[in-house]
PDB file of N, CA and C in Angstrom:
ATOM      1  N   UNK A   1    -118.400 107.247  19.496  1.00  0.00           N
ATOM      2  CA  UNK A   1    -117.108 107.847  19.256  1.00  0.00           C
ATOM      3  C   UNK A   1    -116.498 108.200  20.607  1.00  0.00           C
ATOM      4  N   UNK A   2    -115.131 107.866  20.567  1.00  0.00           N
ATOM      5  CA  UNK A   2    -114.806 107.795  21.681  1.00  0.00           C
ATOM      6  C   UNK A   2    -113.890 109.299  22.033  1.00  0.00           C
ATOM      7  N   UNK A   3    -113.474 109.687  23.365  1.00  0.00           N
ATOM      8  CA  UNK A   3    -112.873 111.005  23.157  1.00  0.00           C
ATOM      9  C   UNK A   3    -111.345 110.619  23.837  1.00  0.00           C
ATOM     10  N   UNK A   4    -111.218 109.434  24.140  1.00  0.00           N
ATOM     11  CA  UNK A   4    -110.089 108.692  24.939  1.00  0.00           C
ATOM     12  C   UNK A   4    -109.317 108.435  23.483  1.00  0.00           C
ATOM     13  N   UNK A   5    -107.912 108.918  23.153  1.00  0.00           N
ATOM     14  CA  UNK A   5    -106.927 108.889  22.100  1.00  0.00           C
ATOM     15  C   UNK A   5    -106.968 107.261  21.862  1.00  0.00           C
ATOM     16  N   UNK A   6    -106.535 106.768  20.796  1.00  0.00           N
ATOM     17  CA  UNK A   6    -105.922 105.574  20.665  1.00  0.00           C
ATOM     18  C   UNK A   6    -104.845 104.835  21.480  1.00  0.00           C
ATOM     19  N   UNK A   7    -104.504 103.393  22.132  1.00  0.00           N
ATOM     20  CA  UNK A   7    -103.388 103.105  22.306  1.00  0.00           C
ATOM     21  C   UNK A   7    -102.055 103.324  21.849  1.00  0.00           C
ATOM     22  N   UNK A   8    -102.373 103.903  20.445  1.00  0.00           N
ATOM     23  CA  UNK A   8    -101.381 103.341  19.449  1.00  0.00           C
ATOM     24  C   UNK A   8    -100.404 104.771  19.632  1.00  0.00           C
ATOM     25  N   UNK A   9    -101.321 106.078  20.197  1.00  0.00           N
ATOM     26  CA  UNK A   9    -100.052 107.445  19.887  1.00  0.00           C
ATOM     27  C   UNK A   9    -100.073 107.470  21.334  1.00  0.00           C
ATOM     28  N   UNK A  10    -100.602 106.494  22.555  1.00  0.00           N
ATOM     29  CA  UNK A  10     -99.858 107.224  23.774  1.00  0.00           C
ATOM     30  C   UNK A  10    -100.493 107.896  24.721  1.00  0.00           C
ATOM     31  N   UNK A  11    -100.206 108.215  25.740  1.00  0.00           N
ATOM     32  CA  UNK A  11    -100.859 109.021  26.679  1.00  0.00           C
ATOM     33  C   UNK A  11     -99.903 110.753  26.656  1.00  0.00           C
ATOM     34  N   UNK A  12    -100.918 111.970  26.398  1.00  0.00           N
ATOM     35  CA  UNK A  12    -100.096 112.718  26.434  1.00  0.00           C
ATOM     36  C   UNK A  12    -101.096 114.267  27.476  1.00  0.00           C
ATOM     37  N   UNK A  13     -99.900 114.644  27.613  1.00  0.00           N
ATOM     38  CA  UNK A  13    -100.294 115.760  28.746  1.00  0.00           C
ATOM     39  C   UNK A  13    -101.025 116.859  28.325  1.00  0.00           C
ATOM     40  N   UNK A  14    -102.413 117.019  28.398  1.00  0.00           N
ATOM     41  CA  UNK A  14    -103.108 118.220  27.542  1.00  0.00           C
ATOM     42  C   UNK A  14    -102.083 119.609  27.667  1.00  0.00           C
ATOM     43  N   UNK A  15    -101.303 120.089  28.870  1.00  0.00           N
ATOM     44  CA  UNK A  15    -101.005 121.059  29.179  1.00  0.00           C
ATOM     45  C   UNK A  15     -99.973 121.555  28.061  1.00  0.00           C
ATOM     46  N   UNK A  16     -99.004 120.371  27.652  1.00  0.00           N
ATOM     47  CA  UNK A  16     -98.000 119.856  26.990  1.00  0.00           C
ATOM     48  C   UNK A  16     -98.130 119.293  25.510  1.00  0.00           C
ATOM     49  N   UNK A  17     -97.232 120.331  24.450  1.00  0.00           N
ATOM     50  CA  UNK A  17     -97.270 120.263  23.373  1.00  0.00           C
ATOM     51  C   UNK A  17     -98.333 120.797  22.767  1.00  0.00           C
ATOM     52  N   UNK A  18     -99.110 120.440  21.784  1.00  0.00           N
ATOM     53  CA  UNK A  18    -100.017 121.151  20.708  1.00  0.00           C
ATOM     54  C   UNK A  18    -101.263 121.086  21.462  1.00  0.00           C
ATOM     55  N   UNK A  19    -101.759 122.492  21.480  1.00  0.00           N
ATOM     56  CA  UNK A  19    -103.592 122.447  21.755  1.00  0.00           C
ATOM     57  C   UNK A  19    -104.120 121.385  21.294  1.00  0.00           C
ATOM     58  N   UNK A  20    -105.258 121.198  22.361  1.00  0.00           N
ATOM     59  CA  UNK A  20    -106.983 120.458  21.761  1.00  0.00           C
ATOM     60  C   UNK A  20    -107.838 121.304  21.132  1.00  0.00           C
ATOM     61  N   UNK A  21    -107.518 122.215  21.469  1.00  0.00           N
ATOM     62  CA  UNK A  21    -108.865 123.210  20.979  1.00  0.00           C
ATOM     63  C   UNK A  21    -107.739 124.508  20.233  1.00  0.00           C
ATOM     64  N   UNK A  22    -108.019 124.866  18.926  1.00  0.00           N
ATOM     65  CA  UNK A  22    -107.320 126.338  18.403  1.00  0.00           C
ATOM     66  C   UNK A  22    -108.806 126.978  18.164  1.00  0.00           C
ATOM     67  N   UNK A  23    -108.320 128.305  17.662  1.00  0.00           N
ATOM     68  CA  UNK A  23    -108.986 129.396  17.274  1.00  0.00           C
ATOM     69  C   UNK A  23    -108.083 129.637  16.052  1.00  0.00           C
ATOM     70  N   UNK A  24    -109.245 130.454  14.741  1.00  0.00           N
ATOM     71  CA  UNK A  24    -109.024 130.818  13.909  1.00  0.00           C
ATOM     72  C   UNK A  24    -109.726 132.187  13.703  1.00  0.00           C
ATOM     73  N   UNK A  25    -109.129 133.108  13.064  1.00  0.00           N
ATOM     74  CA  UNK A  25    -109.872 134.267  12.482  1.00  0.00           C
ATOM     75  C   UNK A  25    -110.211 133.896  10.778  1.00  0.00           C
ATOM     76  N   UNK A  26    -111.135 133.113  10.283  1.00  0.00           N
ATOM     77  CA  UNK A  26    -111.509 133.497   8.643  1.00  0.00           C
ATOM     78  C   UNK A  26    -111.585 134.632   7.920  1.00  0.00           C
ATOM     79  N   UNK A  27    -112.210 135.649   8.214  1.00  0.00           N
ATOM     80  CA  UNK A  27    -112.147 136.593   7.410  1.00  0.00           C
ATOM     81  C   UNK A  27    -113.930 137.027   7.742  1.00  0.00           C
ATOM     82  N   UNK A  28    -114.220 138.063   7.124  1.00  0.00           N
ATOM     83  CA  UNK A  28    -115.632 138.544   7.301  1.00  0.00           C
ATOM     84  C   UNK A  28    -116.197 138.077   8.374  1.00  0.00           C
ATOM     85  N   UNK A  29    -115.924 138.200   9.694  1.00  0.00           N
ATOM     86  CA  UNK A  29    -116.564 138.135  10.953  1.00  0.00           C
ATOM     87  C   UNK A  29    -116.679 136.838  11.270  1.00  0.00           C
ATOM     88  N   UNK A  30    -115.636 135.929  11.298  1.00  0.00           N
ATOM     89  CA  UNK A  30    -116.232 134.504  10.851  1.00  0.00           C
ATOM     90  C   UNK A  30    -114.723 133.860  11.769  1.00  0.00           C
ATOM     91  N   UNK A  31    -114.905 133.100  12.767  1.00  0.00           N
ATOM     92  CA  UNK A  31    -114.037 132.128  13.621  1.00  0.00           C
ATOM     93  C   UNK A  31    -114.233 131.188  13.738  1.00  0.00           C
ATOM     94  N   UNK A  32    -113.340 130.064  13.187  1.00  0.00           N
ATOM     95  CA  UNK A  32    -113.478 128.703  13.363  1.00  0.00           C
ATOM     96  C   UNK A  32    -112.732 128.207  14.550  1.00  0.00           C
ATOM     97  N   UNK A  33    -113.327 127.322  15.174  1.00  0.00           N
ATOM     98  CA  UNK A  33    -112.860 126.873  16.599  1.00  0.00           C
ATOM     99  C   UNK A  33    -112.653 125.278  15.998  1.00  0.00           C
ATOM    100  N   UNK A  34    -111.393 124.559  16.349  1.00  0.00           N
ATOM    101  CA  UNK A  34    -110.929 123.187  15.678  1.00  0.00           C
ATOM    102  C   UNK A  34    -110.783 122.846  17.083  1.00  0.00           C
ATOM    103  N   UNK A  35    -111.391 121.721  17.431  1.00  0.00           N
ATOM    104  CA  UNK A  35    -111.676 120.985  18.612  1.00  0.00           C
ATOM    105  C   UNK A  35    -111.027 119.318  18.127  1.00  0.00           C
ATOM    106  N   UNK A  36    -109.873 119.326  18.775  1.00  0.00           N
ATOM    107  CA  UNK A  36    -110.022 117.888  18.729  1.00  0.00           C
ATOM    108  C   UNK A  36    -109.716 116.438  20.217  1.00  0.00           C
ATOM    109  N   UNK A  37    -109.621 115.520  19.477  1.00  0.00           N
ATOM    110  CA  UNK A  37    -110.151 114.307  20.285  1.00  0.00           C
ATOM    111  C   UNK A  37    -108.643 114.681  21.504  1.00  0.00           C
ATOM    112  N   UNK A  38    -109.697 114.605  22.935  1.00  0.00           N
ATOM    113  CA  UNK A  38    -109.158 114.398  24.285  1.00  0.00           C
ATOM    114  C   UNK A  38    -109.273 116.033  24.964  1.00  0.00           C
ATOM    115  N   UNK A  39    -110.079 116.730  24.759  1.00  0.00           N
ATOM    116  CA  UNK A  39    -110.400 118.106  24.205  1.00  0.00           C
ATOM    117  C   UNK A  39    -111.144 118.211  25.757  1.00  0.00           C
ATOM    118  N   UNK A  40    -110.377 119.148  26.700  1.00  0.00           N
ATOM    119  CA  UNK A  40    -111.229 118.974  28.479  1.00  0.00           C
ATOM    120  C   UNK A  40    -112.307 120.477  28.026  1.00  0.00           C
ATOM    121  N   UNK A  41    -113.604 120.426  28.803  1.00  0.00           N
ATOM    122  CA  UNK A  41    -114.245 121.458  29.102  1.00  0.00           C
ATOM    123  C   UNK A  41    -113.574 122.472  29.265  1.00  0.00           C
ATOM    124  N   UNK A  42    -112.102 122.079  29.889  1.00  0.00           N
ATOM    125  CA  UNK A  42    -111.765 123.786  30.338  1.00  0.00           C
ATOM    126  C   UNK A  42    -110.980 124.172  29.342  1.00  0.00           C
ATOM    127  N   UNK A  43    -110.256 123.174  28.319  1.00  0.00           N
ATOM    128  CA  UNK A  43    -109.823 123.545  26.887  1.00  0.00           C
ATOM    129  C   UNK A  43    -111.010 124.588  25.826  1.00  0.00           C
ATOM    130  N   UNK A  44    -111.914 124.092  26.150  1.00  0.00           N
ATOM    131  CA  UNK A  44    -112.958 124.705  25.268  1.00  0.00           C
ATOM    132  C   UNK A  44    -113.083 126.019  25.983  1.00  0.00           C
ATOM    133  N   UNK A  45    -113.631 126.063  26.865  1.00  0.00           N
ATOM    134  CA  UNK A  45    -113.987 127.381  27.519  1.00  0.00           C
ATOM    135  C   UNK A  45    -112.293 128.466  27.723  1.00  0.00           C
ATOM    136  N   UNK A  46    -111.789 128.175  27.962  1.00  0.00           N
ATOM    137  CA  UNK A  46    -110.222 128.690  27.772  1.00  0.00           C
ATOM    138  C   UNK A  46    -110.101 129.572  26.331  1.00  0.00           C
ATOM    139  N   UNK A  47    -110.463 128.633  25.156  1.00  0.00           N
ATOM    140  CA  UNK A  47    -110.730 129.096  23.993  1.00  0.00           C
ATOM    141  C   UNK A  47    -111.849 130.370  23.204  1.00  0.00           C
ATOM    142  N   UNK A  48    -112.875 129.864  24.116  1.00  0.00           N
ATOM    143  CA  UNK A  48    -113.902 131.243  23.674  1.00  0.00           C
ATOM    144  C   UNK A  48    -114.421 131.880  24.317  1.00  0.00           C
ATOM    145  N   UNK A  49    -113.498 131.751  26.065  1.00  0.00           N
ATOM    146  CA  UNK A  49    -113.560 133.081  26.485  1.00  0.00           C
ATOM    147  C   UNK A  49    -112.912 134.172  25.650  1.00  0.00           C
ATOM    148  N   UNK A  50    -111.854 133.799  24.541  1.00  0.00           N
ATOM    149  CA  UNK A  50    -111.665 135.021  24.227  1.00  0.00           C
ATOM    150  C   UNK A  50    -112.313 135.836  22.873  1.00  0.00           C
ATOM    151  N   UNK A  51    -113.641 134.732  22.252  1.00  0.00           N
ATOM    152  CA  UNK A  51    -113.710 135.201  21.838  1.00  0.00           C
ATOM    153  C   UNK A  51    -114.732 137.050  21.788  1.00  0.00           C
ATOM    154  N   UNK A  52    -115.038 137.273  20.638  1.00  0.00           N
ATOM    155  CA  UNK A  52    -116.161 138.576  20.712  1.00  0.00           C
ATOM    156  C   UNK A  52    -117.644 137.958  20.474  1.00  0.00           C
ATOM    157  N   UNK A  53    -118.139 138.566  21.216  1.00  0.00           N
ATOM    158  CA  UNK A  53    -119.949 138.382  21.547  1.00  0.00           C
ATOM    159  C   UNK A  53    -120.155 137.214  19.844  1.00  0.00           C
ATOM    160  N   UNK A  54    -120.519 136.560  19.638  1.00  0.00           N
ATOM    161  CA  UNK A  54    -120.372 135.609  18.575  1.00  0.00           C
ATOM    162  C   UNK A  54    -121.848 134.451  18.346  1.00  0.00           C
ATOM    163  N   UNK A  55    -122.126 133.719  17.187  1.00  0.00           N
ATOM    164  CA  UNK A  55    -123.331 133.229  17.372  1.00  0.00           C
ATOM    165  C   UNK A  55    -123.102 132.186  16.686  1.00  0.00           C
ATOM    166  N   UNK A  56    -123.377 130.713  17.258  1.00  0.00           N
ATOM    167  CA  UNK A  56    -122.682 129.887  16.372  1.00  0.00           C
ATOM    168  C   UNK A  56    -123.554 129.384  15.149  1.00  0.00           C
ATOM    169  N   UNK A  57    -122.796 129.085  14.103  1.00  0.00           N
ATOM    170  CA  UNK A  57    -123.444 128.615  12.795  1.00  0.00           C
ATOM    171  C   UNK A  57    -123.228 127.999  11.912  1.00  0.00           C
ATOM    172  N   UNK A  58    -122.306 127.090  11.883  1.00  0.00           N
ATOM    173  CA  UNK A  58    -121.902 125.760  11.174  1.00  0.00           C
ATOM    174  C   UNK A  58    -121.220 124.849  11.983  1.00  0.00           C
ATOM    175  N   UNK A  59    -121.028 123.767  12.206  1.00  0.00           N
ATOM    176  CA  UNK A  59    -119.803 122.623  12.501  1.00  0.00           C
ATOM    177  C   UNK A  59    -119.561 121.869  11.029  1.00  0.00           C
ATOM    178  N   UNK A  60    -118.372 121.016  10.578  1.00  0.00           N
ATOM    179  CA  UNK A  60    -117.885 120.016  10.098  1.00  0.00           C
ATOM    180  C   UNK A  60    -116.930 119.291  10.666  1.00  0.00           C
ATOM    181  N   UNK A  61    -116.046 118.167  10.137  1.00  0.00           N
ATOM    182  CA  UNK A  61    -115.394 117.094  10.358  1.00  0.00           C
ATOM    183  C   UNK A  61    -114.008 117.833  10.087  1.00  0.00           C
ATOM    184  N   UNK A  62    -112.728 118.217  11.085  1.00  0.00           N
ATOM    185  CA  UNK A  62    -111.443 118.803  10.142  1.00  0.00           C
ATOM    186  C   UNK A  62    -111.148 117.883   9.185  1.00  0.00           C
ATOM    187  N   UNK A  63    -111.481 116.481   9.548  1.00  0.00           N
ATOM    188  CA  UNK A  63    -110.754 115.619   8.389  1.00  0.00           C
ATOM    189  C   UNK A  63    -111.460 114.847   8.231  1.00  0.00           C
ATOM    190  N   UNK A  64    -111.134 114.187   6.907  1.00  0.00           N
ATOM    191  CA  UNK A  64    -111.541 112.649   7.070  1.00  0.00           C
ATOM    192  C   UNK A  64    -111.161 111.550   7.675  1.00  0.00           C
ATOM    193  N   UNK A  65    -111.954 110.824   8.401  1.00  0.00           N
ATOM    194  CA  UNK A  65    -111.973 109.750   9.201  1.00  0.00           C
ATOM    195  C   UNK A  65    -111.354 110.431  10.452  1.00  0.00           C
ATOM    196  N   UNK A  66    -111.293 111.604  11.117  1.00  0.00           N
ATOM    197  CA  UNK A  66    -110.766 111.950  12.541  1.00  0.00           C
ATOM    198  C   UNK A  66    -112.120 112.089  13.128  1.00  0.00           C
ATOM    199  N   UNK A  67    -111.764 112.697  14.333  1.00  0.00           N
ATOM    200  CA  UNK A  67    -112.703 112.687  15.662  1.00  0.00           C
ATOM    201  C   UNK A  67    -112.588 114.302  15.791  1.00  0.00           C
ATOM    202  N   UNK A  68    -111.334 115.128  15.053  1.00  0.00           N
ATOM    203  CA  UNK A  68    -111.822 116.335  14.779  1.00  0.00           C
ATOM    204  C   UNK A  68    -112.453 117.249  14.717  1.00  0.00           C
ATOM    205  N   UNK A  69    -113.644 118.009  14.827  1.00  0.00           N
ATOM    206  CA  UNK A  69    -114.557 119.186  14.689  1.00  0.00           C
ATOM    207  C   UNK A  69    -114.246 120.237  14.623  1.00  0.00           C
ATOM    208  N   UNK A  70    -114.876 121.049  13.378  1.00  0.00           N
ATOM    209  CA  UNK A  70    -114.615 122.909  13.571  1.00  0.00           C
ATOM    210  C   UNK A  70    -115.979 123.373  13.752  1.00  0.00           C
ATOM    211  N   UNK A  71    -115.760 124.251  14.713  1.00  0.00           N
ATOM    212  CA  UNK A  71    -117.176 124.713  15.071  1.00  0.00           C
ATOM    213  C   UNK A  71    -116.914 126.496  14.419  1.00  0.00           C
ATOM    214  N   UNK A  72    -117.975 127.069  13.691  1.00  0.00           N
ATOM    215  CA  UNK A  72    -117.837 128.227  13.138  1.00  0.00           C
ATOM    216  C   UNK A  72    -119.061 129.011  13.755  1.00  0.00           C
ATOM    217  N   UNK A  73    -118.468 130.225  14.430  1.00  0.00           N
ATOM    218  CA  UNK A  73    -119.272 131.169  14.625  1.00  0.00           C
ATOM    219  C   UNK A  73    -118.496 132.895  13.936  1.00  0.00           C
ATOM    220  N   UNK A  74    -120.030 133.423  13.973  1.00  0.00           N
ATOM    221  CA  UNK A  74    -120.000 134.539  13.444  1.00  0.00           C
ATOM    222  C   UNK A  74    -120.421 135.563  14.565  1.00  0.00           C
ATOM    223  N   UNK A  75    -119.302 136.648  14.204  1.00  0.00           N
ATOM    224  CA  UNK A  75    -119.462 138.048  15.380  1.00  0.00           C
ATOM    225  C   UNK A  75    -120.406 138.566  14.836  1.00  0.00           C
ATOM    226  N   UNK A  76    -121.404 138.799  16.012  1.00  0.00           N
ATOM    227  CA  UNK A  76    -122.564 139.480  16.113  1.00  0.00           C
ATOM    228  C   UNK A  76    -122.012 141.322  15.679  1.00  0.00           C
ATOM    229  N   UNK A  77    -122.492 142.230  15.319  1.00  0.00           N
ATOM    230  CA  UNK A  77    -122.699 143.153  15.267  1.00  0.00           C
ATOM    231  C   UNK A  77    -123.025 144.093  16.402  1.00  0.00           C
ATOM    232  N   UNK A  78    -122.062 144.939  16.409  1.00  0.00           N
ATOM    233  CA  UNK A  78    -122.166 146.135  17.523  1.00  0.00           C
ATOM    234  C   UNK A  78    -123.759 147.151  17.501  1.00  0.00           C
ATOM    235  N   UNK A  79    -124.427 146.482  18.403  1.00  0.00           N
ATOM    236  CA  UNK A  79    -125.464 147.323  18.703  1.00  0.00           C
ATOM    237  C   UNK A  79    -126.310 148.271  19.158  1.00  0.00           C
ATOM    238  N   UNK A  80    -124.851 148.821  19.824  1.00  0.00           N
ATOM    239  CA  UNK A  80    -125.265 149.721  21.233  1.00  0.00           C
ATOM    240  C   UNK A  80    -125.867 151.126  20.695  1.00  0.00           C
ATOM    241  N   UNK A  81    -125.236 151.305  19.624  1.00  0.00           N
ATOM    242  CA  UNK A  81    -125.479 152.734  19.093  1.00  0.00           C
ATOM    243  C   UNK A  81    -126.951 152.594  18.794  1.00  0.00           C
ATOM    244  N   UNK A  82    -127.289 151.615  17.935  1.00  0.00           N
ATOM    245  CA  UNK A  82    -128.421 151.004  17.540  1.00  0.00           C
ATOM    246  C   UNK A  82    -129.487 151.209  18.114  1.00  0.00           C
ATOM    247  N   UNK A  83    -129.291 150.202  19.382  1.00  0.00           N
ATOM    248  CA  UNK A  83    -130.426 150.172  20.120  1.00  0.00           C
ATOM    249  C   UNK A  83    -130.084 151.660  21.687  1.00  0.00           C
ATOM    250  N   UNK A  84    -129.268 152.326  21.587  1.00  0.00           N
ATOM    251  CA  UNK A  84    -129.336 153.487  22.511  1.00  0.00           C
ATOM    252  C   UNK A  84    -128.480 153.561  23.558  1.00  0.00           C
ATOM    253  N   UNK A  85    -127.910 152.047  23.058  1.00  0.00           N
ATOM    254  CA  UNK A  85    -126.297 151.993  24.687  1.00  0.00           C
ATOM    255  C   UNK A  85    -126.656 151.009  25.209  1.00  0.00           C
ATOM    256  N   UNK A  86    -127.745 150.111  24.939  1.00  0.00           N
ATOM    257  CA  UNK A  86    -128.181 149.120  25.811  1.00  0.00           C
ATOM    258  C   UNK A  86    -127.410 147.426  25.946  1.00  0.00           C
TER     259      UNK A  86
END
């Protein structure tokens, strides 16, 4: 699988127009990250630097037949009190 777009839509400027990479909030501690095709390292990391301390735990396909991916992680739980501030 390739991460180079098709001939057919073009060469286009990651900086310019619609993200490679979004963020989602689901609900119950739960963020889906939608990664798609032409998607730079620093798109990704750009993306979950913001997220919260998090642990990942599912991927699927956004679509059928794309090059698409949602990657789902879940926020870890505040522990400090827990374990004493540590």
């Amino acid at each position: 699988m390739s991460s180079i777009p098709p001939s057919g839509r073009g060469w286009r400027n990651p900086y310019e127009g619609r993200p490679f990479v979004t963020l989602a909030y689901s609900g119950d501690d739960l963020y889906d990250l939608t990664m798609t095709s032409g998607a730079s390292l620093r798109d990704l990391v750009d993306v979950t630097a913001t997220l919260p301390p998090v642990l990942y735990v599912d991927h699927w396909a956004a679509g059928p037949g794309g090059s698409a991916v949602v990657l789902r992680f879940r926020a870890l739980p505040d522990l400090g009190s827990t374990l004493g501030g540590i």
